[in-house]
Protein backbone atom coordinates (compact mmCIF):
# COMPACT_ATOMS: atom_id res chain seq x y z
CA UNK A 1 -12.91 4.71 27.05
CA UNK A 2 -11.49 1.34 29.03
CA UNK A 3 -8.11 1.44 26.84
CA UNK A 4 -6.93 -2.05 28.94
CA UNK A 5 -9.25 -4.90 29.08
CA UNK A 6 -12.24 -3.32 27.64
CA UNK A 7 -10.93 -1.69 24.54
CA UNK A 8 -13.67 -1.27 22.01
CA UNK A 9 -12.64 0.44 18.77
CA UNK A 10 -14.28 2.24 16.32
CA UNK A 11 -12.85 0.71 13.18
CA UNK A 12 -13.94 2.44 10.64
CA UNK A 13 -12.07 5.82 12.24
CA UNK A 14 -9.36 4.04 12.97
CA UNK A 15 -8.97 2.95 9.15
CA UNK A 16 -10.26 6.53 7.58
CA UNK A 17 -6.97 8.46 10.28
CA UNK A 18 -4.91 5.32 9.51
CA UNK A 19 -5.81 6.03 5.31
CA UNK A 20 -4.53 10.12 5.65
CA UNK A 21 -1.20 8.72 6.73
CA UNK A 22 -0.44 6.15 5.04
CA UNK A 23 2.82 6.49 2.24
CA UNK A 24 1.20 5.37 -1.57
CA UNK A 25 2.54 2.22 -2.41
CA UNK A 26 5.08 1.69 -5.08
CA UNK A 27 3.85 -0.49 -7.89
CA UNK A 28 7.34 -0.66 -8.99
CA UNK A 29 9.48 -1.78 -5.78
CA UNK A 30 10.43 -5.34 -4.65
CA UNK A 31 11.87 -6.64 -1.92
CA UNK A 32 14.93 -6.87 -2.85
CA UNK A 33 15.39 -3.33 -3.63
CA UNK A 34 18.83 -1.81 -2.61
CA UNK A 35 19.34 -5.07 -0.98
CA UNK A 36 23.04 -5.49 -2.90
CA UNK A 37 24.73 -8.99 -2.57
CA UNK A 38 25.42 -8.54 1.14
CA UNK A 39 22.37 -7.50 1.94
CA UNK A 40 20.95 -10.96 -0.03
CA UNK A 41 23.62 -12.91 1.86
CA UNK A 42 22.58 -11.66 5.03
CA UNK A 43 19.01 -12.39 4.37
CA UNK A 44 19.70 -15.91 3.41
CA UNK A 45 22.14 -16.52 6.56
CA UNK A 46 18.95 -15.00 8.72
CA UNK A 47 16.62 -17.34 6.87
CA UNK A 48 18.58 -20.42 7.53
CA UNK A 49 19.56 -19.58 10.86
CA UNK A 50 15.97 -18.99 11.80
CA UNK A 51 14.67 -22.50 10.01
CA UNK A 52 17.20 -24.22 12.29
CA UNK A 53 15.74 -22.90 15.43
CA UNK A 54 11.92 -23.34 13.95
CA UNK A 55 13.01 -26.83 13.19
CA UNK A 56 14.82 -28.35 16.09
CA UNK A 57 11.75 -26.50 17.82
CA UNK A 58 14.34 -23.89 19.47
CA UNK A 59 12.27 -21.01 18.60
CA UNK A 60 8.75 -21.70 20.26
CA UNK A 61 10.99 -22.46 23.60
CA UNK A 62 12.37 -18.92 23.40
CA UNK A 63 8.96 -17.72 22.46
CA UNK A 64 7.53 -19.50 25.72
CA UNK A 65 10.00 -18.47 27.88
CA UNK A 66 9.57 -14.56 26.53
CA UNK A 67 13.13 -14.87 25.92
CA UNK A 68 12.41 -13.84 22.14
CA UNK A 69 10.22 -10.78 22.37
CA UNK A 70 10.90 -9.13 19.60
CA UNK A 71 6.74 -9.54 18.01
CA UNK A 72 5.55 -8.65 21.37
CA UNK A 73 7.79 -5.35 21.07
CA UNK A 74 6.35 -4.89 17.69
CA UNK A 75 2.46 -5.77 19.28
CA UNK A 76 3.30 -2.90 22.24
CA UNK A 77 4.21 -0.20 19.85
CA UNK A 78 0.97 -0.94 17.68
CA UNK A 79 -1.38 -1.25 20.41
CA UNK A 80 0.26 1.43 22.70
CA UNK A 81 1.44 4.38 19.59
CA UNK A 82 -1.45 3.07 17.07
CA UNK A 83 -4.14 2.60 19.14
CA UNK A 84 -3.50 4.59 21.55
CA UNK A 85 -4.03 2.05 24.48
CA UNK A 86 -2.14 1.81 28.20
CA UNK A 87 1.12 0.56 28.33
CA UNK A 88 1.09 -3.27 28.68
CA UNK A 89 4.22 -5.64 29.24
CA UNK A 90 4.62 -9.71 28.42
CA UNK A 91 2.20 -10.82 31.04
CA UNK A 92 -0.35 -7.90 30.43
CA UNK A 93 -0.42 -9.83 26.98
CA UNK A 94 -1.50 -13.25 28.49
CA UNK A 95 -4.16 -11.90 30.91
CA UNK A 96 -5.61 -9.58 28.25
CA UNK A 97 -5.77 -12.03 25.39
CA UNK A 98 -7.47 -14.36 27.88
CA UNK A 99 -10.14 -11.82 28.70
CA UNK A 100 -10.86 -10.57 25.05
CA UNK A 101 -10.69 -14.49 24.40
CA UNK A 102 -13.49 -15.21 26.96
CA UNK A 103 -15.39 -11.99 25.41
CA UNK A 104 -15.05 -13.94 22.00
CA UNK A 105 -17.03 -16.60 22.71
CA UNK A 106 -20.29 -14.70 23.00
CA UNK A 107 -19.88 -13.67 19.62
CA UNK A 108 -22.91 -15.16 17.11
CA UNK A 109 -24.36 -13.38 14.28
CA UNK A 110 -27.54 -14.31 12.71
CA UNK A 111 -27.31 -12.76 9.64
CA UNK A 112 -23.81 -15.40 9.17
CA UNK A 113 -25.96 -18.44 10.07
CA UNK A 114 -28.74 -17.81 7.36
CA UNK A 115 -28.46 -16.55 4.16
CA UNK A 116 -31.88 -15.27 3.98
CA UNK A 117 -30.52 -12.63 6.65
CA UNK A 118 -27.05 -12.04 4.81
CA UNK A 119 -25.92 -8.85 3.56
CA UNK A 120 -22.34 -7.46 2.84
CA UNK A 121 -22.74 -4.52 5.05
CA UNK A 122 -23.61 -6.88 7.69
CA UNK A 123 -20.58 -9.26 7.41
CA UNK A 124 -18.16 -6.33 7.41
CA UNK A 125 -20.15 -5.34 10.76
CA UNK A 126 -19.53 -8.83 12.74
CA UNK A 127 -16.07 -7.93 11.24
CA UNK A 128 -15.40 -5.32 13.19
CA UNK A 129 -17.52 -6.28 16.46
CA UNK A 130 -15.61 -4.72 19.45
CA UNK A 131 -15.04 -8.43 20.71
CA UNK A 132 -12.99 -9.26 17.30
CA UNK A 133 -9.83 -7.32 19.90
CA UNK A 134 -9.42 -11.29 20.48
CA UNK A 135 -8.21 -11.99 17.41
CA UNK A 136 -5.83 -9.06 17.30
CA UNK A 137 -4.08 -10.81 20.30
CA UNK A 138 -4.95 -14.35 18.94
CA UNK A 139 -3.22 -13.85 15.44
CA UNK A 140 0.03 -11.95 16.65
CA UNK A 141 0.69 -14.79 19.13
CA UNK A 142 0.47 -17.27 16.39
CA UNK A 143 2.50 -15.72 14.10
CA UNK A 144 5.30 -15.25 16.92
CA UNK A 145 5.33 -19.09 17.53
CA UNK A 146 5.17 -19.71 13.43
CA UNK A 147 7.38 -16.90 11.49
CA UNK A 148 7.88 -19.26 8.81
CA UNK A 149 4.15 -20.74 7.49
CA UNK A 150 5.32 -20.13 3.76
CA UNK A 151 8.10 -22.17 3.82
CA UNK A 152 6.06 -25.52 2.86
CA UNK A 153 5.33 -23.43 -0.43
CA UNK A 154 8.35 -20.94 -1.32
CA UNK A 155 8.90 -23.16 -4.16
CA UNK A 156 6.12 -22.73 -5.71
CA UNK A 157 7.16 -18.49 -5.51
CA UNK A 158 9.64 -17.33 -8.52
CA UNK A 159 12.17 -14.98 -7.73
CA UNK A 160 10.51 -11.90 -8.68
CA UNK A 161 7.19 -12.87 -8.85
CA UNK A 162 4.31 -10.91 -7.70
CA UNK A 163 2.50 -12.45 -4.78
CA UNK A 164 -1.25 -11.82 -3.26
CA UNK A 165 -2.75 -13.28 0.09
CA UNK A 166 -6.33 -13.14 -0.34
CA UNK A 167 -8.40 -12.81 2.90
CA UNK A 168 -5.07 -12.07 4.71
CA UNK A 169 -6.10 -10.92 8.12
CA UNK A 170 -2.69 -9.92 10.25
CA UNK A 171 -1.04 -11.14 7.12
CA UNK A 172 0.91 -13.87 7.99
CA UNK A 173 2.22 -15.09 4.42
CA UNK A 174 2.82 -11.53 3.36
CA UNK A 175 4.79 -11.06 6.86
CA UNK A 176 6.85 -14.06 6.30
CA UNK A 177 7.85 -12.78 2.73
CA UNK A 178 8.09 -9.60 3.86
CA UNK A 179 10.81 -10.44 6.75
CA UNK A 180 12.66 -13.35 5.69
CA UNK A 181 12.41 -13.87 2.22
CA UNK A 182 13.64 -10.33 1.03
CA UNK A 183 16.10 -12.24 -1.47
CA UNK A 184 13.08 -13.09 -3.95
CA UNK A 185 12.67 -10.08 -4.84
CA UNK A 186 9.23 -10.20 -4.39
CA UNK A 187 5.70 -7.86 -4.69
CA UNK A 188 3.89 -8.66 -2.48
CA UNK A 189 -0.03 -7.89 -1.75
CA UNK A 190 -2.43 -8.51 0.82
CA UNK A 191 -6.06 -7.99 0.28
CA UNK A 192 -9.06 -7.96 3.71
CA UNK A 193 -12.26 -6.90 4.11
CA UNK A 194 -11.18 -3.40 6.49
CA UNK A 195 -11.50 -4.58 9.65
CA UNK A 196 -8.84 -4.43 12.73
CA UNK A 197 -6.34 -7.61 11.74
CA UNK A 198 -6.28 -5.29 8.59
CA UNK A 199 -5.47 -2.47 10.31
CA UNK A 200 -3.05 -4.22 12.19
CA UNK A 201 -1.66 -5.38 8.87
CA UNK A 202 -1.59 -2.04 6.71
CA UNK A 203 0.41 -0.54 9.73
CA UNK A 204 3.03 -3.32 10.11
CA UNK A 205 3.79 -2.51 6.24
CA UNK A 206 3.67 0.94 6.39
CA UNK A 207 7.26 1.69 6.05
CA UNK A 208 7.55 -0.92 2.96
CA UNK A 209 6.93 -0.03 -0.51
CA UNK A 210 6.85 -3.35 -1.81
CA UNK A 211 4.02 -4.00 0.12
CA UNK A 212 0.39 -2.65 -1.17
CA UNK A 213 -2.48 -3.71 0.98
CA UNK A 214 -6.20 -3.81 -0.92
CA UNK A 215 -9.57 -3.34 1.15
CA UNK A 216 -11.95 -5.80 -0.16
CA UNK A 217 -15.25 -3.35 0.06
CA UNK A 218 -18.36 -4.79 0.35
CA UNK A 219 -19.99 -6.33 -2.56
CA UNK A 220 -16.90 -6.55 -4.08
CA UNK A 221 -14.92 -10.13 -4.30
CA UNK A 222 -12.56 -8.42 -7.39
CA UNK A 223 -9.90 -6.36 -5.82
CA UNK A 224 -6.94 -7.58 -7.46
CA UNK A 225 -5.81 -5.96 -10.05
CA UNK A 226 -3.01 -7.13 -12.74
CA UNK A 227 -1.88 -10.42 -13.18
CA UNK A 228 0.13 -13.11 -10.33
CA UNK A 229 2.63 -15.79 -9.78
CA UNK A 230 1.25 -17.32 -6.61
CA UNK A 231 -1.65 -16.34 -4.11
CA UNK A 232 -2.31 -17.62 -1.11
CA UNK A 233 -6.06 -17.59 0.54
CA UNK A 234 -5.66 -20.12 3.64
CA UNK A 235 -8.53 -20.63 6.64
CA UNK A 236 -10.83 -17.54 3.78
CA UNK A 237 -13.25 -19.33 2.10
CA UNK A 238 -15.43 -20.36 5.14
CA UNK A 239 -15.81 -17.04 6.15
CA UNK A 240 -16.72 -15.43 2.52
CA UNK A 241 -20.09 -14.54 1.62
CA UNK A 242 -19.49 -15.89 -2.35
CA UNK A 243 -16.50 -18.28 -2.47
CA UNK A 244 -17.36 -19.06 -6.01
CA UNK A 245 -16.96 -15.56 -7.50
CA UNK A 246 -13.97 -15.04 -5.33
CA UNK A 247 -12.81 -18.40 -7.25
CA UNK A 248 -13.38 -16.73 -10.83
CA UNK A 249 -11.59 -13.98 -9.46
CA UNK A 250 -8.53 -15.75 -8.59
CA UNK A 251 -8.45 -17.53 -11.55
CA UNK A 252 -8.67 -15.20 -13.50
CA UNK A 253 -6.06 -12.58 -11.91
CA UNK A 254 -3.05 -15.60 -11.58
CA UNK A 255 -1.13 -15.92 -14.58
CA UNK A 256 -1.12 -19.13 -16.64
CA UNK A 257 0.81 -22.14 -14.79
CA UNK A 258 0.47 -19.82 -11.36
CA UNK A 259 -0.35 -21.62 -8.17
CA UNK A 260 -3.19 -21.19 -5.75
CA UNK A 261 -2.55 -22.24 -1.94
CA UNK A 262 -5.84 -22.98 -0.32
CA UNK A 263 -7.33 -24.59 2.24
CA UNK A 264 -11.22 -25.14 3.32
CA UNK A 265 -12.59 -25.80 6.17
CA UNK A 266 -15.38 -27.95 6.38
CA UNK A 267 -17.42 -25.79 9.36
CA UNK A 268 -20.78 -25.69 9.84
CA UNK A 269 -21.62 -22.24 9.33
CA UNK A 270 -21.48 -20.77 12.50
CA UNK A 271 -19.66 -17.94 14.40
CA UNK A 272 -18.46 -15.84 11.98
CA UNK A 273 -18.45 -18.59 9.10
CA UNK A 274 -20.88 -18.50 6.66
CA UNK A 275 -24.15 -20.16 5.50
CA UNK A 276 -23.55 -19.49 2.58
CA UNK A 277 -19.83 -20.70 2.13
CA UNK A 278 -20.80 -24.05 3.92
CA UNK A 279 -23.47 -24.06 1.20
CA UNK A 280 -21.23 -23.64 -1.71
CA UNK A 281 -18.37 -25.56 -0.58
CA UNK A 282 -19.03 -28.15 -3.07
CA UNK A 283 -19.28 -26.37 -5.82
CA UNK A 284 -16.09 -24.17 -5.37
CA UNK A 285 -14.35 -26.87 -4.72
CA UNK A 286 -15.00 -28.72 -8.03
CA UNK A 287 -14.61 -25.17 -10.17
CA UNK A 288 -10.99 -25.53 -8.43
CA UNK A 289 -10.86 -29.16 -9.68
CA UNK A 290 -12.35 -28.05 -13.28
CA UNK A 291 -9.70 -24.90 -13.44
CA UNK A 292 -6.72 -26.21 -11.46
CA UNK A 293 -4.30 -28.76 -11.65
CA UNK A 294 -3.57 -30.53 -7.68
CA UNK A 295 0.39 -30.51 -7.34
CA UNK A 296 0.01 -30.72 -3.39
CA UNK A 297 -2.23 -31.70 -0.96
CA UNK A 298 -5.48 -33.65 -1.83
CA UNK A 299 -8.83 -32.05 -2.84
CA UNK A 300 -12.79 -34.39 -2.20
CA UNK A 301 -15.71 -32.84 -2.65
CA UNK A 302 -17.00 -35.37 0.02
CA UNK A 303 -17.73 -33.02 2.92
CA UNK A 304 -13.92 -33.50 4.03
CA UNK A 305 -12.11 -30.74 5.37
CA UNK A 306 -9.17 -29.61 3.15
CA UNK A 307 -5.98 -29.17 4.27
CA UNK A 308 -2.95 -26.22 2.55
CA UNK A 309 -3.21 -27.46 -0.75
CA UNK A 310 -1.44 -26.08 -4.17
CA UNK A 311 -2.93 -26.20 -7.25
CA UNK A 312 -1.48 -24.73 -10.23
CA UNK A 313 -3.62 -23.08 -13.13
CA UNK A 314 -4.14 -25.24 -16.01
């Protein structure tokens, strides 16, 4: 096997070896756990020190420059110890998520593009298509030059609450929580369909108990289970086979008063989004409107797209 520029995984045995060594997650820890005041100081003084840089626009220059290589680090042990791949360094990154990226844009599945043709086995198969390696390189780059996408919406988190990102991919809400905002005292969950950004995920967390990650198996859009303060599901819906049941299902699994942060993209059904969620845009997005109170952002039902929005449960 081409373990370079032509790496084409088997997911689903990558996912059933990654499954037999995998710690069970604690239901009971939080982030904060054995943190002690220091240790909440310290993760404050990290927080703030990192906002600064993310602000004044410091951070993406070190980034750039691959004078702040601490994600690629993390990237080279998972693709190098976890996959198993050839050793790659900074610019081995660039060239290869070029190629994968020019592999990518062959990809077009039928069975996405027409509902008549749909079937939950077959989404989970464009899923894991051997040219979705793009996205593995696409997705840790981006959350490199952006550690800090939650901040817009911490304050709609309670210290101690219980947090899901639905449709998480490489996670990067949970990883944001997970790394800088240990002081909440937070659970956090991430829920995918078990593909390789999933992967990617359950092995970045594997070390942290207050982390559980849920497959979403096919024909399944109810994988949450218990009751939460805030869940995320940002650039999901478009891609879902059934955005309205996986509505219901987030209604019904926040607590009252707990916020949704959503967004949805008005596509047109191609690539790997769906027929189906282009065709039930509308509708999901007025159940939201029936169900949710808009504290942030702006919500139409007039074919616009819709941009990270909160909306807290009536």
């Amino acid at each position: 096997m081409n373990l370079y520029d032509d790496f084409r995984p088997d997911v689903a045995a990558l996912l059933k070896d990654q499954e037999s060594k995998l710690p069970a997650p604690d239901g009971q820890a939080r982030s904060g756990d054995r943190l002690g005041p220091l240790g909440r100081l310290r993760s404050l003084a990290a927080l703030y020190a990192l906002g600064a840089q993310v602000k004044t626009g410091l951070h993406r220059r070190l980034v750039y420059a691959d004078l702040r290589l601490g994600w690629f680090e993390e990237f080279q042990r998972y693709w190098m110890g976890e996959l198993g791949c050839r050793p790659i360094h900074p610019h081995d990154f660039y060239f290869l998520s070029g190629v994968y990226r020019q592999r990518a844009q062959t990809l077009y599945f039928e069975h996405l593009e027409r509902p008549d043709l749909a079937s939950d086995d077959k989404h989970l198969d464009a899923w894991r298509d051997s040219r979705m390696v793009s996205y593995l390189f696409l997705h840790a780059y981006r959350l490199a030059l952006s550690p800090l996408r939650v901040h817009p919406f911490t304050r709609f988190i309670p210290r101690g609450g219980r947090v899901a990102e639905y449709g998480c991919g490489a996670a990067p809400i949970v990883t944001a929580l997970a790394c800088h905002y240990r002081h909440l005292d937070l659970q956090l969950v991430g829920a995918d369909i078990p593909h390789l950004l999933f992967h990617y995920a359950r092995w970045k967390f594997r070390g942290d108990r207050f982390v559980s990650m849920v497959p979403i198996v096919p024909n399944d859009d109810t994988p949450l289970a218990g009751e939460y303060d805030t869940i995320f599901c940002l650039e999901t819906f478009e891609h879902l086979p059934r955005p309205l049941a996986v509505v219901e299902h987030l209604c019904r699994v926040l607590k009252p008063g707990g916020c949704l942060v959503f967004d949805y993209v008005r596509s047109d059904g191609t690539g790997l989004d769906t027929a189906a969620a282009l065709r039930d845009r509308v509708p999901a997005l007025e159940l939201i409107l029936r169900r949710f109170d808009i504290v942030q952002g702006r919500v139409t039902t007039d074919g616009v797209h819709v941009d990270a929005t909160v909306a807290r449960k009536r």
